[in-house]
PDB file of N, CA and C in Angstrom:
ATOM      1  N   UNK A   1       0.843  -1.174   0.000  1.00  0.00           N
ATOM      2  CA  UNK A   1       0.000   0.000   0.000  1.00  0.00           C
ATOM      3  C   UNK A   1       0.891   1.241   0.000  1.00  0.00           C
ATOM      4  N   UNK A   2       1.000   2.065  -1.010  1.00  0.00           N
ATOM      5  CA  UNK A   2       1.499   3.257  -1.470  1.00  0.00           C
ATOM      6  C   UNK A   2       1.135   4.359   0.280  1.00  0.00           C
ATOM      7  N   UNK A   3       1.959   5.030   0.353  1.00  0.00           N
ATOM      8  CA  UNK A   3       1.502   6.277   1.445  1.00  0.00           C
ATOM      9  C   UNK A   3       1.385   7.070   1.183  1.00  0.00           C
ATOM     10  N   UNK A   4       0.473   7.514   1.531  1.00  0.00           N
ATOM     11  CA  UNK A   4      -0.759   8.558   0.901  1.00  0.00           C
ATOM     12  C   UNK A   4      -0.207  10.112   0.960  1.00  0.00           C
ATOM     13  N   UNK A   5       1.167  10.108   2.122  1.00  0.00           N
ATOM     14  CA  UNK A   5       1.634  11.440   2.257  1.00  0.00           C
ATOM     15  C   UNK A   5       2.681  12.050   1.536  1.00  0.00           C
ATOM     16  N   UNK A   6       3.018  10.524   0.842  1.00  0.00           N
ATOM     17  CA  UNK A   6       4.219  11.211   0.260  1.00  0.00           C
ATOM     18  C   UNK A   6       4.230  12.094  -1.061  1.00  0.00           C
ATOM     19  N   UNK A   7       5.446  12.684  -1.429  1.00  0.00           N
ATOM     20  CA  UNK A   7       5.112  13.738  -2.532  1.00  0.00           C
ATOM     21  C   UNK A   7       5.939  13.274  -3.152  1.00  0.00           C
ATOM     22  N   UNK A   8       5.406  13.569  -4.889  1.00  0.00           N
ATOM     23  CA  UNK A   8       5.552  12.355  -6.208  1.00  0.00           C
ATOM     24  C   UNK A   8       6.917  13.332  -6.473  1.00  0.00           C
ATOM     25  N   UNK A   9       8.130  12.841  -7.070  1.00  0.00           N
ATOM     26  CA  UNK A   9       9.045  13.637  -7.892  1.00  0.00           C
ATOM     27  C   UNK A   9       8.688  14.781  -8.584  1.00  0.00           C
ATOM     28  N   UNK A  10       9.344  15.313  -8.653  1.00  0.00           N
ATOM     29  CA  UNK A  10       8.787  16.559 -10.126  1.00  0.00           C
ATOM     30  C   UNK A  10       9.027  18.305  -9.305  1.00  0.00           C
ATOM     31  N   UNK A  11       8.829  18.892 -10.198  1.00  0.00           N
ATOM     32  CA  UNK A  11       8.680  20.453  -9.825  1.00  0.00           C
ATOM     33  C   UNK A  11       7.545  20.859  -8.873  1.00  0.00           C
ATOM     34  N   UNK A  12       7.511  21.321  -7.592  1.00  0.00           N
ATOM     35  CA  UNK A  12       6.570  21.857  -7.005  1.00  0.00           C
ATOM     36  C   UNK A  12       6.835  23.023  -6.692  1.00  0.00           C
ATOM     37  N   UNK A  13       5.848  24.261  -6.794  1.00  0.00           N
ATOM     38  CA  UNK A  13       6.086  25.601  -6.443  1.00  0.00           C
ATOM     39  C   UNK A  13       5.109  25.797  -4.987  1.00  0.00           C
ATOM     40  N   UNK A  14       5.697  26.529  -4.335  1.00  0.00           N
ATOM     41  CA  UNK A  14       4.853  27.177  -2.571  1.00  0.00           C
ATOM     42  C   UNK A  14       4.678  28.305  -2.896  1.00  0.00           C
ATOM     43  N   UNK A  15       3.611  28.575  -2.777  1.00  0.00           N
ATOM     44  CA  UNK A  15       3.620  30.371  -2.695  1.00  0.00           C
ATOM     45  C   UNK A  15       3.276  31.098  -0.761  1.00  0.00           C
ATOM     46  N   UNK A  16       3.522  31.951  -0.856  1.00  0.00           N
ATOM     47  CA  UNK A  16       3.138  32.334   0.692  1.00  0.00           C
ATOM     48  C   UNK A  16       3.364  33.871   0.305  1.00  0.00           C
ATOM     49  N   UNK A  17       2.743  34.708   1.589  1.00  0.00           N
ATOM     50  CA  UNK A  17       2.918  36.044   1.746  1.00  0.00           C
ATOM     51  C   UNK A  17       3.855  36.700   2.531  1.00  0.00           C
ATOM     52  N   UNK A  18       4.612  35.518   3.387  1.00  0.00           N
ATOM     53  CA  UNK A  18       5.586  35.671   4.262  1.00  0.00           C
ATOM     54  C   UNK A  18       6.676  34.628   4.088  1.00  0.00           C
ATOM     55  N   UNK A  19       7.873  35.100   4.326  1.00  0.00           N
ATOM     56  CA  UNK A  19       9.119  34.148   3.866  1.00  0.00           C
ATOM     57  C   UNK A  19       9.007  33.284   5.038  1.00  0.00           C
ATOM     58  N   UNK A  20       8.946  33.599   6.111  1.00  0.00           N
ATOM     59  CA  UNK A  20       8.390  32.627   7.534  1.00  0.00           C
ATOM     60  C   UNK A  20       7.778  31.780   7.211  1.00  0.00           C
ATOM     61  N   UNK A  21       6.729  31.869   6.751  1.00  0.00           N
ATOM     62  CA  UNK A  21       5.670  31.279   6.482  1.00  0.00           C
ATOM     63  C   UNK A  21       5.938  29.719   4.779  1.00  0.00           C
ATOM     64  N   UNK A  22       7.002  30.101   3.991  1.00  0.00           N
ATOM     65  CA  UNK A  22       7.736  29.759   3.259  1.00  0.00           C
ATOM     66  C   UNK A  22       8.852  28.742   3.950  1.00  0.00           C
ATOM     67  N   UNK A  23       9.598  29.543   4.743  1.00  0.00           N
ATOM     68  CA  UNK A  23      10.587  28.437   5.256  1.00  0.00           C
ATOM     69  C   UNK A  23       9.675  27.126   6.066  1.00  0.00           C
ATOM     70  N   UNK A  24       8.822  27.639   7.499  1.00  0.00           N
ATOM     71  CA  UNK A  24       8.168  26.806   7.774  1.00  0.00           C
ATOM     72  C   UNK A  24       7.656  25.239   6.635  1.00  0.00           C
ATOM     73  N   UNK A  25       7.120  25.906   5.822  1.00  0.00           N
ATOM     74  CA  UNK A  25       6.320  24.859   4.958  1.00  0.00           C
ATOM     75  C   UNK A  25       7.606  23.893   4.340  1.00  0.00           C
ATOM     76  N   UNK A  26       8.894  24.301   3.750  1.00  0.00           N
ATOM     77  CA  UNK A  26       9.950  23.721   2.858  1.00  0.00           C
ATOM     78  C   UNK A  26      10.309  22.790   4.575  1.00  0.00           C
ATOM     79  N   UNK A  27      10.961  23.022   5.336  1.00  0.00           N
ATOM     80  CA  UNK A  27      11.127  22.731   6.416  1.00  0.00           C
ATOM     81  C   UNK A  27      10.636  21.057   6.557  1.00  0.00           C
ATOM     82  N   UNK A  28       8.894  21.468   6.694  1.00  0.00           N
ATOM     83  CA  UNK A  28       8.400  20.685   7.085  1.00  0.00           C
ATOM     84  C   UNK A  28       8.149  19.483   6.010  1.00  0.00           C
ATOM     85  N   UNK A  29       8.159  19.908   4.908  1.00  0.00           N
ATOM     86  CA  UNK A  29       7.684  19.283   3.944  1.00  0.00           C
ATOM     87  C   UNK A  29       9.308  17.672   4.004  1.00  0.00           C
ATOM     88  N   UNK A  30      10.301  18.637   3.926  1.00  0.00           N
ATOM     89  CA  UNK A  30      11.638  18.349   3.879  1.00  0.00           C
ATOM     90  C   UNK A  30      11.600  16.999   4.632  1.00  0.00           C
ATOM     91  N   UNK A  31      11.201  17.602   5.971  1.00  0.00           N
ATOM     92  CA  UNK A  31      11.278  16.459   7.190  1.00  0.00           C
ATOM     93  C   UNK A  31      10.863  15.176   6.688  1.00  0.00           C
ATOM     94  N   UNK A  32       9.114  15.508   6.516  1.00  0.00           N
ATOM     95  CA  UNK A  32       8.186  14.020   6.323  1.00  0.00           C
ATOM     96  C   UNK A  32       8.527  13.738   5.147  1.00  0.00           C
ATOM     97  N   UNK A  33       9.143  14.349   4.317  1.00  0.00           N
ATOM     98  CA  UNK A  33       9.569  13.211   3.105  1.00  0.00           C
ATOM     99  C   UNK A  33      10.819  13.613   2.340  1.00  0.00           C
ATOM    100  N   UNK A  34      11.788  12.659   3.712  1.00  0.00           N
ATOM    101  CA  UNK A  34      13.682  12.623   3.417  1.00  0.00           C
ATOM    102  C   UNK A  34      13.906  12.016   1.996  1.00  0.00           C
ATOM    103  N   UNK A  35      15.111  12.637   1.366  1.00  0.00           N
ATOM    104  CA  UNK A  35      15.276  12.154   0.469  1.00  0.00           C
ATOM    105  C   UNK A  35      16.351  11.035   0.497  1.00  0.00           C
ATOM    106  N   UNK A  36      16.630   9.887   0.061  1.00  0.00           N
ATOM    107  CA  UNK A  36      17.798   9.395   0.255  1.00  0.00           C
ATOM    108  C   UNK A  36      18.430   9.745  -0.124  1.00  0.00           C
ATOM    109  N   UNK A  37      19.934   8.949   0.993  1.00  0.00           N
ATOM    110  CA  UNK A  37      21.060   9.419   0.904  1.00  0.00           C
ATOM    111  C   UNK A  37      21.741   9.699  -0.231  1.00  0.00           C
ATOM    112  N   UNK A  38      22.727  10.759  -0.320  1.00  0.00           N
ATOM    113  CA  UNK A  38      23.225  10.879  -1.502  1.00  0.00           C
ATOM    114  C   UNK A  38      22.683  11.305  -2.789  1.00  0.00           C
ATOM    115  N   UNK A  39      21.479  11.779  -3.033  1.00  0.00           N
ATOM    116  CA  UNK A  39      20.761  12.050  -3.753  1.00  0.00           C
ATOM    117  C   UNK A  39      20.178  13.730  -3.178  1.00  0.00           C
ATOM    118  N   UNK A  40      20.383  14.538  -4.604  1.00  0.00           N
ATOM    119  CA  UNK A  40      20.518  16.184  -3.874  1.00  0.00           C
ATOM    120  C   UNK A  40      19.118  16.594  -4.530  1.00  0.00           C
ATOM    121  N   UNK A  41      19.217  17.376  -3.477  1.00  0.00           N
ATOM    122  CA  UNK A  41      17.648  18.444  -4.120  1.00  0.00           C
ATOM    123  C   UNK A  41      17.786  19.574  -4.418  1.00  0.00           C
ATOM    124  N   UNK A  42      17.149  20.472  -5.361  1.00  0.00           N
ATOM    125  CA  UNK A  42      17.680  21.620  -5.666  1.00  0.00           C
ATOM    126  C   UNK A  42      16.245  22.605  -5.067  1.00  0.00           C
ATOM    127  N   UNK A  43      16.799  23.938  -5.109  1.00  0.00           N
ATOM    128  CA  UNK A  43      15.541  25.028  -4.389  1.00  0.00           C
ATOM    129  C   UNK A  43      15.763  25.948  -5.346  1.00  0.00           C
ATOM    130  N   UNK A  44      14.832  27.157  -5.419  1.00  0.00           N
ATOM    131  CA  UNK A  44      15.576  27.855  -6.809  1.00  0.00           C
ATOM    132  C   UNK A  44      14.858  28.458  -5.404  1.00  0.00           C
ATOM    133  N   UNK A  45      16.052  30.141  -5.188  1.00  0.00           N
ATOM    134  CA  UNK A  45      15.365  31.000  -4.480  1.00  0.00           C
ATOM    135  C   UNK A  45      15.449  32.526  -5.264  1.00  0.00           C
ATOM    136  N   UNK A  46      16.076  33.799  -4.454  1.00  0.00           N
ATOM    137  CA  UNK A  46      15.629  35.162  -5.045  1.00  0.00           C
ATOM    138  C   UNK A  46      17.191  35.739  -4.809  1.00  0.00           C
ATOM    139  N   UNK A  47      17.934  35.134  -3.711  1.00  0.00           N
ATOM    140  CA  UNK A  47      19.234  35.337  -3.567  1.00  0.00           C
ATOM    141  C   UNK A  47      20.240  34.897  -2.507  1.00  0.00           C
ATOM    142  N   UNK A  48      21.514  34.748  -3.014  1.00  0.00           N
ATOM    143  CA  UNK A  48      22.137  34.208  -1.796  1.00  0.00           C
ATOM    144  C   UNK A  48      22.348  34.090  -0.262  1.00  0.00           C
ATOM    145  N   UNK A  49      21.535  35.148  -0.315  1.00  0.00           N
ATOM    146  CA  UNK A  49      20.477  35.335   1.316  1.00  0.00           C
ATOM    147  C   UNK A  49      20.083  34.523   1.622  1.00  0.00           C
ATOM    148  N   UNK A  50      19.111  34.762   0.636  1.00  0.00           N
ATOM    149  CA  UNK A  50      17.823  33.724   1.128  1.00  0.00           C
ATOM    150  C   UNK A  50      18.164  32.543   0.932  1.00  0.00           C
ATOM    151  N   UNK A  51      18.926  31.937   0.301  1.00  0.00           N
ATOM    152  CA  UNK A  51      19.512  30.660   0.429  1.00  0.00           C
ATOM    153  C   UNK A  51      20.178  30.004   1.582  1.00  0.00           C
ATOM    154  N   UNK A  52      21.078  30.910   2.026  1.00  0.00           N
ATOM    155  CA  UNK A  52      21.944  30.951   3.256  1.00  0.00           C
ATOM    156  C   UNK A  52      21.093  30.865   4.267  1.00  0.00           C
ATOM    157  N   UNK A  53      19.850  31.697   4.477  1.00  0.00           N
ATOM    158  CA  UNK A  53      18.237  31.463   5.043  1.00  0.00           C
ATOM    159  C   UNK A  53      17.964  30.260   5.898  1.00  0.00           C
ATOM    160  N   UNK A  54      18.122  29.702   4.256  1.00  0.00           N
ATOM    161  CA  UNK A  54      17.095  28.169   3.828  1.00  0.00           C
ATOM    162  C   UNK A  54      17.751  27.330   4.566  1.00  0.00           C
ATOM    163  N   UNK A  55      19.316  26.919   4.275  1.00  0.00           N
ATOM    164  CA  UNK A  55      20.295  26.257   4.437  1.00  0.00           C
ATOM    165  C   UNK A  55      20.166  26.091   5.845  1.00  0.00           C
ATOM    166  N   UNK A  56      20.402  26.647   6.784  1.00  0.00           N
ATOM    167  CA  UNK A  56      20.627  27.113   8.209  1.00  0.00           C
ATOM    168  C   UNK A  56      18.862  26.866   8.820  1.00  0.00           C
ATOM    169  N   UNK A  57      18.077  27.079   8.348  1.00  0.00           N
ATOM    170  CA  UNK A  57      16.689  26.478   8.890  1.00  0.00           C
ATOM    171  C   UNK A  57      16.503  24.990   8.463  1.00  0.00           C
ATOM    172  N   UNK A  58      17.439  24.205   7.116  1.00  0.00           N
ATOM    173  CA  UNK A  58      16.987  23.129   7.181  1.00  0.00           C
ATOM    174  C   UNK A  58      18.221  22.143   7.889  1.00  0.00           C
ATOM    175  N   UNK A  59      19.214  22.631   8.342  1.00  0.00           N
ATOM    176  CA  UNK A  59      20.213  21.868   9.518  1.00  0.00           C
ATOM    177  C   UNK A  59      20.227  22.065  11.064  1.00  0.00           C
ATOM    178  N   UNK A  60      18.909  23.266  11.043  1.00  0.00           N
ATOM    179  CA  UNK A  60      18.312  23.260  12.265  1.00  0.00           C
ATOM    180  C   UNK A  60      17.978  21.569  13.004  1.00  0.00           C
ATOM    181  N   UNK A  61      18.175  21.590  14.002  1.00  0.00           N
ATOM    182  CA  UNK A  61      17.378  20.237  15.117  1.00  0.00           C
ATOM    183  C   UNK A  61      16.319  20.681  15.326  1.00  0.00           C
ATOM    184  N   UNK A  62      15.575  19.725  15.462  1.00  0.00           N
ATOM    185  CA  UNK A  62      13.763  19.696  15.979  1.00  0.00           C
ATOM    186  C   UNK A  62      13.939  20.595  17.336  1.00  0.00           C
ATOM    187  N   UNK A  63      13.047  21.344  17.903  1.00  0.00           N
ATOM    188  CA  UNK A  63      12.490  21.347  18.898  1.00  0.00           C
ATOM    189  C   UNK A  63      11.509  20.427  19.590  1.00  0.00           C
ATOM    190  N   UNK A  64      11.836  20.792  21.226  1.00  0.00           N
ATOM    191  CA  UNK A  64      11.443  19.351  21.778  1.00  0.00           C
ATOM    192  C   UNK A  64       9.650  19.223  21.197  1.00  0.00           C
ATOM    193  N   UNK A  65       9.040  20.668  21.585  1.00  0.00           N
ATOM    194  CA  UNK A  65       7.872  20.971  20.880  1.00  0.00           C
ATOM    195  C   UNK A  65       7.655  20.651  19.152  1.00  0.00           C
ATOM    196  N   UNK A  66       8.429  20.813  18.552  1.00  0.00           N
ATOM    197  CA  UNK A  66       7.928  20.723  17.266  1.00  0.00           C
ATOM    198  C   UNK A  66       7.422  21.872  16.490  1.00  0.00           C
ATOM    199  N   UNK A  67       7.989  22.549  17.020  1.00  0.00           N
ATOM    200  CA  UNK A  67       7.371  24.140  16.747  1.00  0.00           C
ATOM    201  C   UNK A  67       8.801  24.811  16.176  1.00  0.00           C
ATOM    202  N   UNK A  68       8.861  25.453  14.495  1.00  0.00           N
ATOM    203  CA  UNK A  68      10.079  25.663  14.556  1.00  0.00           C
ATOM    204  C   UNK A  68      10.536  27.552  14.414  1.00  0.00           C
ATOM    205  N   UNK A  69      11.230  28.062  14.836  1.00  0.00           N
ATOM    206  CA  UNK A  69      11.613  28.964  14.993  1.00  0.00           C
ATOM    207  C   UNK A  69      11.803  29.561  13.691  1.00  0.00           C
ATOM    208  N   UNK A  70      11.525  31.359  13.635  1.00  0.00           N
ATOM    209  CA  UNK A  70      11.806  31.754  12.279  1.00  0.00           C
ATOM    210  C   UNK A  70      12.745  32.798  11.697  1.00  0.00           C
TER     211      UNK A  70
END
């Protein structure tokens, strides 16, 4: 039985009104569906900022809550 949560290969775009609100979602998405090892993912962002951003929120550790900081 296939799981119902996972997300199929391919191009997906997020839109949001807040970059918070953006990282949160990539974050989370990231978590529940790891990619294997050795195998890279790409992000297209707006600039090396915001990349540097991204990077550093997704080598973040969980909180004990689950609630992640922005």
């Amino acid at each position: 039985m296939a799981d119902s949560t996972a997300i199929e290969p391919g191009f997906h775009a997020i839109h949001a009104n807040h970059l918070e609100d953006l990282r949160r979602a990539v974050v989370y998405i990231c978590r529940q569906n790891p990619m294997p090892p050795l195998q890279s993912e790409t992000f297209l962002v707006q600039s090396n900022g915001i990349a540097q951003w991204l990077k550093l929120a997704l080598a973040e550790k969980r909180t004990e809550d689950g609630v992640e900081g922005g």
